[in-house]
Structure formats: C-alpha cells, structure tokens
C-alpha atoms as a PDB file:
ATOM      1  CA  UNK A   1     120.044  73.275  91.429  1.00  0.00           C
ATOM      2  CA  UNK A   2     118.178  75.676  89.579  1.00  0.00           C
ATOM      3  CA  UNK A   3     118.390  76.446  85.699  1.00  0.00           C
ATOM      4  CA  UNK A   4     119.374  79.798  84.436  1.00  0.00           C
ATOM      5  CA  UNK A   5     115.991  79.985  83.256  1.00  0.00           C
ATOM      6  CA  UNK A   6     114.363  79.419  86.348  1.00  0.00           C
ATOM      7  CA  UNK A   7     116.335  82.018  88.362  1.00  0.00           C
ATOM      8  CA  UNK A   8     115.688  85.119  85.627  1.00  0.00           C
ATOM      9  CA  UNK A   9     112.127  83.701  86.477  1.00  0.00           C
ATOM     10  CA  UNK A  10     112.688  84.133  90.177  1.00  0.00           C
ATOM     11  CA  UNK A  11     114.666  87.570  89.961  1.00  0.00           C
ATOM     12  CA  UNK A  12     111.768  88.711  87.847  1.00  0.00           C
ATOM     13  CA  UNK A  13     109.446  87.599  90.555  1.00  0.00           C
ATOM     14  CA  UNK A  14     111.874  88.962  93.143  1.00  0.00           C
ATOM     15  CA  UNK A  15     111.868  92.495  91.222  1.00  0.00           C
ATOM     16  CA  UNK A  16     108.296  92.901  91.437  1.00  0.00           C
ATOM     17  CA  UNK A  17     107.542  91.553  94.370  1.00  0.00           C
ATOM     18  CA  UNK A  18     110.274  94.137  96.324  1.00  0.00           C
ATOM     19  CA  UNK A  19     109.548  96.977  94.264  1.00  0.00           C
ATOM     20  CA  UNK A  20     105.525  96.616  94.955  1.00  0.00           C
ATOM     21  CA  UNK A  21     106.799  96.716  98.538  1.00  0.00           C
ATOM     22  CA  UNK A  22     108.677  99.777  98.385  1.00  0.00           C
ATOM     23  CA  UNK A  23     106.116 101.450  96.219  1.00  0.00           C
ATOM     24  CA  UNK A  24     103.440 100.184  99.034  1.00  0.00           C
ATOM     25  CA  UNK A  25     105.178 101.634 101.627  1.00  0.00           C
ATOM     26  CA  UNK A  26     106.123 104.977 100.136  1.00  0.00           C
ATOM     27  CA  UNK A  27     102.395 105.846  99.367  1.00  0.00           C
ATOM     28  CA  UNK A  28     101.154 106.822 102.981  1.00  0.00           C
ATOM     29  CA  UNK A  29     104.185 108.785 103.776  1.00  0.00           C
ATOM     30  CA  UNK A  30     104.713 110.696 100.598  1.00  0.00           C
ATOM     31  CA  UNK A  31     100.591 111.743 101.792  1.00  0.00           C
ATOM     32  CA  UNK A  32     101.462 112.590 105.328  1.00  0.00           C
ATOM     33  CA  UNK A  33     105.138 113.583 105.659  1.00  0.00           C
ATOM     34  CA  UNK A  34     104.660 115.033 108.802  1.00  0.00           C
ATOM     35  CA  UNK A  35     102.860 112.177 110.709  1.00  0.00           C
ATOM     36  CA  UNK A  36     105.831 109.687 109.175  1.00  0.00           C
ATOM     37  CA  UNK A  37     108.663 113.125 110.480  1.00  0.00           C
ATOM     38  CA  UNK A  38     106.933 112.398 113.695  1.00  0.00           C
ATOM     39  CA  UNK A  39     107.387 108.915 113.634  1.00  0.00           C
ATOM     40  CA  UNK A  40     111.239 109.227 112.786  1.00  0.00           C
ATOM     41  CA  UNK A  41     111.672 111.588 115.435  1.00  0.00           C
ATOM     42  CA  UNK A  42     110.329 108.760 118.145  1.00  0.00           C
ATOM     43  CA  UNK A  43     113.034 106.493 117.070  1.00  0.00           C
ATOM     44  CA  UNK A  44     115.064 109.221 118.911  1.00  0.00           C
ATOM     45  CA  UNK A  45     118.472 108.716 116.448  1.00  0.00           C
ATOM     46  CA  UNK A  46     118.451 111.727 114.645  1.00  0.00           C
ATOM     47  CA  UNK A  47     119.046 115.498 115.995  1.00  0.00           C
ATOM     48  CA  UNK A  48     116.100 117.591 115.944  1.00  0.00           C
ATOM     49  CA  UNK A  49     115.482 118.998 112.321  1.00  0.00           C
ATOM     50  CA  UNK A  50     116.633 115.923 109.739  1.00  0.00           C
ATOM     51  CA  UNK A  51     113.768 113.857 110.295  1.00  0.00           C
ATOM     52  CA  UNK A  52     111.669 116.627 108.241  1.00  0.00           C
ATOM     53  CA  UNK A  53     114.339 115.983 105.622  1.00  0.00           C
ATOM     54  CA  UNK A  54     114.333 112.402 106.017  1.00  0.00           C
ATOM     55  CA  UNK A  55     110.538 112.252 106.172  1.00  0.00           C
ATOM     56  CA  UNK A  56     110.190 114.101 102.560  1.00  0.00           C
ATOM     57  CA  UNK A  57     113.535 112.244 100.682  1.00  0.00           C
ATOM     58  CA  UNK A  58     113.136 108.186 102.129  1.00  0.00           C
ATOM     59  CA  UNK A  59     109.615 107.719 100.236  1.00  0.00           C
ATOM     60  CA  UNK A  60     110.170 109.362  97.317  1.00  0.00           C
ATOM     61  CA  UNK A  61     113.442 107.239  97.391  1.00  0.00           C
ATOM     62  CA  UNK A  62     111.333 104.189  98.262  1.00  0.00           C
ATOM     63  CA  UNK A  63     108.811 105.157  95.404  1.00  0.00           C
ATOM     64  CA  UNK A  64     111.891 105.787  92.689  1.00  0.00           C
ATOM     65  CA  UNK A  65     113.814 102.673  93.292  1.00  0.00           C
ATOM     66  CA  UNK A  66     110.386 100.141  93.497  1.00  0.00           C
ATOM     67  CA  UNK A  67     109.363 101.565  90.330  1.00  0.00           C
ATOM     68  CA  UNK A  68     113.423 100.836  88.670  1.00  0.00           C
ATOM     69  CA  UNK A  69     113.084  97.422  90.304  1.00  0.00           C
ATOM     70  CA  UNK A  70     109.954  96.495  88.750  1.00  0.00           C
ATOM     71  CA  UNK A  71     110.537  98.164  85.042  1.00  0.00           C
ATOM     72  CA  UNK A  72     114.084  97.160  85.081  1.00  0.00           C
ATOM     73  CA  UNK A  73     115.946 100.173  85.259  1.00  0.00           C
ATOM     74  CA  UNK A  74     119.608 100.534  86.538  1.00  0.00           C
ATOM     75  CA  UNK A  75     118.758  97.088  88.737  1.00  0.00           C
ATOM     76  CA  UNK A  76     122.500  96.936  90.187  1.00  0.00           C
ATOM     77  CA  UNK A  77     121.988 100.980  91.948  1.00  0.00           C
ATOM     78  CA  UNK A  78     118.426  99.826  92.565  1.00  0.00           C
ATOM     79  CA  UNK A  79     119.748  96.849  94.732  1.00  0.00           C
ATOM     80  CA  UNK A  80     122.121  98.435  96.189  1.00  0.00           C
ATOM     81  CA  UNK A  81     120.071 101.236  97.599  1.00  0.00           C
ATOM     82  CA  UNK A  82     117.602  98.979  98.642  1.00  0.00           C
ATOM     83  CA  UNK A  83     120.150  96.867 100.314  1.00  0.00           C
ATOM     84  CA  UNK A  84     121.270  99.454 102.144  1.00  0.00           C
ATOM     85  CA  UNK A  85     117.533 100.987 103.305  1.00  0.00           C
ATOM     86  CA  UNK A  86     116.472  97.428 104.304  1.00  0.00           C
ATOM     87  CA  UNK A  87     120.045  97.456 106.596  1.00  0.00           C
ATOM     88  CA  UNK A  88     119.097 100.757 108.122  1.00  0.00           C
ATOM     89  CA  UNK A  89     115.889  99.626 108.848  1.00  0.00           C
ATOM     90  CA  UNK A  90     116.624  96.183 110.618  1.00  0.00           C
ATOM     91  CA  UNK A  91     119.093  98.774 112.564  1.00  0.00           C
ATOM     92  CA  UNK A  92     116.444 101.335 113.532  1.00  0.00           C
ATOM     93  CA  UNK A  93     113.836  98.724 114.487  1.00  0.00           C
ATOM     94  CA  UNK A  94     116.123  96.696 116.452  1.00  0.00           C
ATOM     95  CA  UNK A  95     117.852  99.615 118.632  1.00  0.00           C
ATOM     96  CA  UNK A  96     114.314 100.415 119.234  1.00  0.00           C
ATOM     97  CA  UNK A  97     113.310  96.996 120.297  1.00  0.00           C
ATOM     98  CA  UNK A  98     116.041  96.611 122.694  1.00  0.00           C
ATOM     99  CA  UNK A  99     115.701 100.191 124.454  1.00  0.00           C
ATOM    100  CA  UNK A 100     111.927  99.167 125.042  1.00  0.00           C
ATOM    101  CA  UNK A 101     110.321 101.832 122.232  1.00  0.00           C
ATOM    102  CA  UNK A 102     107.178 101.111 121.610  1.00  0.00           C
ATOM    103  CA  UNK A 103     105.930 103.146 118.975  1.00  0.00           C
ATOM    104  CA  UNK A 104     104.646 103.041 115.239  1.00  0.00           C
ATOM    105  CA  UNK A 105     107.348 101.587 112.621  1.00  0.00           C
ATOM    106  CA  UNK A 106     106.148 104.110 110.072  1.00  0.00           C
ATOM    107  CA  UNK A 107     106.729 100.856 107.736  1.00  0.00           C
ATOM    108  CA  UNK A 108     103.861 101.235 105.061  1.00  0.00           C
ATOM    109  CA  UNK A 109     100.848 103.353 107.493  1.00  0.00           C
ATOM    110  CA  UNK A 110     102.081 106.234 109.383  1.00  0.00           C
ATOM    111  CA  UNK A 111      99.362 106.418 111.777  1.00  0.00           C
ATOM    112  CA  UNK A 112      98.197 103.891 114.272  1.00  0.00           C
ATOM    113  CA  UNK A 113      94.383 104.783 113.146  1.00  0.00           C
ATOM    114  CA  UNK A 114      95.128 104.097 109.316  1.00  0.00           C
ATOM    115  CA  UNK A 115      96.184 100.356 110.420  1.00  0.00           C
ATOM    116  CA  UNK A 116     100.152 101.128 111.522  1.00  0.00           C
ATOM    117  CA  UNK A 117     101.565  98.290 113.105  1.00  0.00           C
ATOM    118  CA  UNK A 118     104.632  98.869 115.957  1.00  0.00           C
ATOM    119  CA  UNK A 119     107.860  97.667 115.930  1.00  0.00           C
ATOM    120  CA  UNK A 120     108.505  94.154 116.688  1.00  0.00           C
ATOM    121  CA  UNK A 121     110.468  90.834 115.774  1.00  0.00           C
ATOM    122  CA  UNK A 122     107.704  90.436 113.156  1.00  0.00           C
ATOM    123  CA  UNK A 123     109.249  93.794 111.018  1.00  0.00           C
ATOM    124  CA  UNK A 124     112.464  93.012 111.311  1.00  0.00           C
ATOM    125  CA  UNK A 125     112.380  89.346 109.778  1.00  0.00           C
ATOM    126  CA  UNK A 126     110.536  90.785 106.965  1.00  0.00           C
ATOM    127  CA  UNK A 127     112.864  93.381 106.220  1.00  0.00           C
ATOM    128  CA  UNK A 128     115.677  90.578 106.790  1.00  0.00           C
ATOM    129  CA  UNK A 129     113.903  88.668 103.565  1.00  0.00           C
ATOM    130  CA  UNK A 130     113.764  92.140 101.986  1.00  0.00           C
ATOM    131  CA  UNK A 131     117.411  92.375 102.225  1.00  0.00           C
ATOM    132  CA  UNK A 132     117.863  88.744 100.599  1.00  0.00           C
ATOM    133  CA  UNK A 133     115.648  89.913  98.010  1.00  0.00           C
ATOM    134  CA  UNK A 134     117.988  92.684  97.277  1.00  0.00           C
ATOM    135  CA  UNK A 135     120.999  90.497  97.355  1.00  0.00           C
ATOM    136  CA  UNK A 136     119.764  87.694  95.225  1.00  0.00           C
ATOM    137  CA  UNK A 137     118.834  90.765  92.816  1.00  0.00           C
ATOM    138  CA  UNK A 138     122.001  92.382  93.474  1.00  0.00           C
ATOM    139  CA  UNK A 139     123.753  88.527  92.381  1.00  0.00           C
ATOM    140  CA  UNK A 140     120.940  87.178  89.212  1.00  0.00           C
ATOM    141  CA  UNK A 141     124.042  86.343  87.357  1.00  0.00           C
ATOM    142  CA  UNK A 142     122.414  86.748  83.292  1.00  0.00           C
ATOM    143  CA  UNK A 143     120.654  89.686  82.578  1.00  0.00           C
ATOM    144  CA  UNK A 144     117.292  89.445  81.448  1.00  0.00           C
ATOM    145  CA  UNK A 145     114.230  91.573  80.997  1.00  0.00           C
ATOM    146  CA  UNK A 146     116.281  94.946  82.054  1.00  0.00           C
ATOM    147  CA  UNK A 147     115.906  98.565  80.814  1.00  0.00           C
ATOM    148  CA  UNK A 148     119.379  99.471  81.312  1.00  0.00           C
ATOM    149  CA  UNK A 149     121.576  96.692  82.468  1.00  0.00           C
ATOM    150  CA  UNK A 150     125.075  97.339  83.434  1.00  0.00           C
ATOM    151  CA  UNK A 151     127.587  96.452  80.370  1.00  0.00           C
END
C-alpha cells in the first residue's frame, strides 16, 4: 500500500508526464492542420467537412488541457476531457485496425516523412495507459500542488 505522500508524488508525476504527451502531440498538428484533416478523413468516420473542424479544435484542445494538467489547473475537467479523448482514440484506432486501414495515426507526426507511425496494437495500449493515467488523476484522493482544485 502506498502512503498519501507517495501517491500526490505519483499524480504529480502522472500530471506531467500526460500533459507533456498531449502537449507533444498537439505541436505537429496545430503546424499542419491540413495534413492531420487529411489524416482524420482516412479514418473514414466522419462526413465530409468536420474533419477541417476537428483538425483545427482536437490540438489546441490537446495543447490546453496538457498545459492544465501539468500547472495544475481545473485537474478534475482536465481528466475528464482527457479521459474521454484517450476513449475516442482507442475507438478510432481500433475500428481502423479491424476494417484493415492502414494509414498514419496522426498521433504526435502527421506525416509519414516527419517520422508518423500507423495504426497498430502498439497505439492503442499506449493510449489504454493514457486513459489510466487520466483515471488515477481523475481519483488522487488529497489535493496537492493544484492551481484551482475543486472545493
């Protein structure tokens, strides 16, 4: 059993690391929107026209919540919203996976030249650990070393 010290330690740890993610992977698309619309639009879920949308709002919604996680502001909506990207994310990437797509994730470079990786088992299981990053963020019990924290 851990001490109550111990986990503000690892939620810290957990903060940082998830928001350097997020922050990681919003750079290259917030640069190239339209090579990461592209990319959305191979996924082949969304009608013609939203991935532009979705391809400007997700990384500057990636960028905005890594930055809350790591300075400590409003950590519960921060958690939540990453939660819920990490769940849409294991979603795309798997529907992909099983209807044989085999394309660029878009998951931090948006073009196979810049180092993009494709879709595979590999992306899901880390956004699966992403997820229980969130959670155990979502559940750290005593707040500590927050901006805001929820009263």
């Amino acid at each position: 059993m851990i001490s109550l010290k111990q986990r503000s330690v690892l939620v810290l740890f957990s903060r940082i690391v998830l928001g350097v993610v997020l922050i990681a992977a919003s750079i290259d698309k917030i640069l190239h929107p339209e090579a990461f619309a592209k990319i959305i639009g191979n996924y082949n879920v969304l009608p013609f026209g939203l991935e532009n949308i979705v391809a400007i709002i997700l990384p500057i919604l990636e960028l905005f919540v890594g930055c809350c996680l790591i300075f400590g502001v409003m950590l519960d909506g921060s958690a939540v919203i990453t939660a819920g990207m990490m769940c849409v994310f294991i979603i795309a990437l798997s529907q992909a996976m099983i209807r044989g797509i085999d394309i660029n994730c878009g998951c931090f470079k948006v073009s196979v030249e810049n180092g993009g990786s494709h879709i595979g088992f590999r992306r899901i299981v880390e956004d699966i650990i992403f997820l229980g990053l969130a959670l155990f963020i979502l559940n750290r019990g005593k707040r500590k070393w927050e901006l805001y924290p929820k009263t």
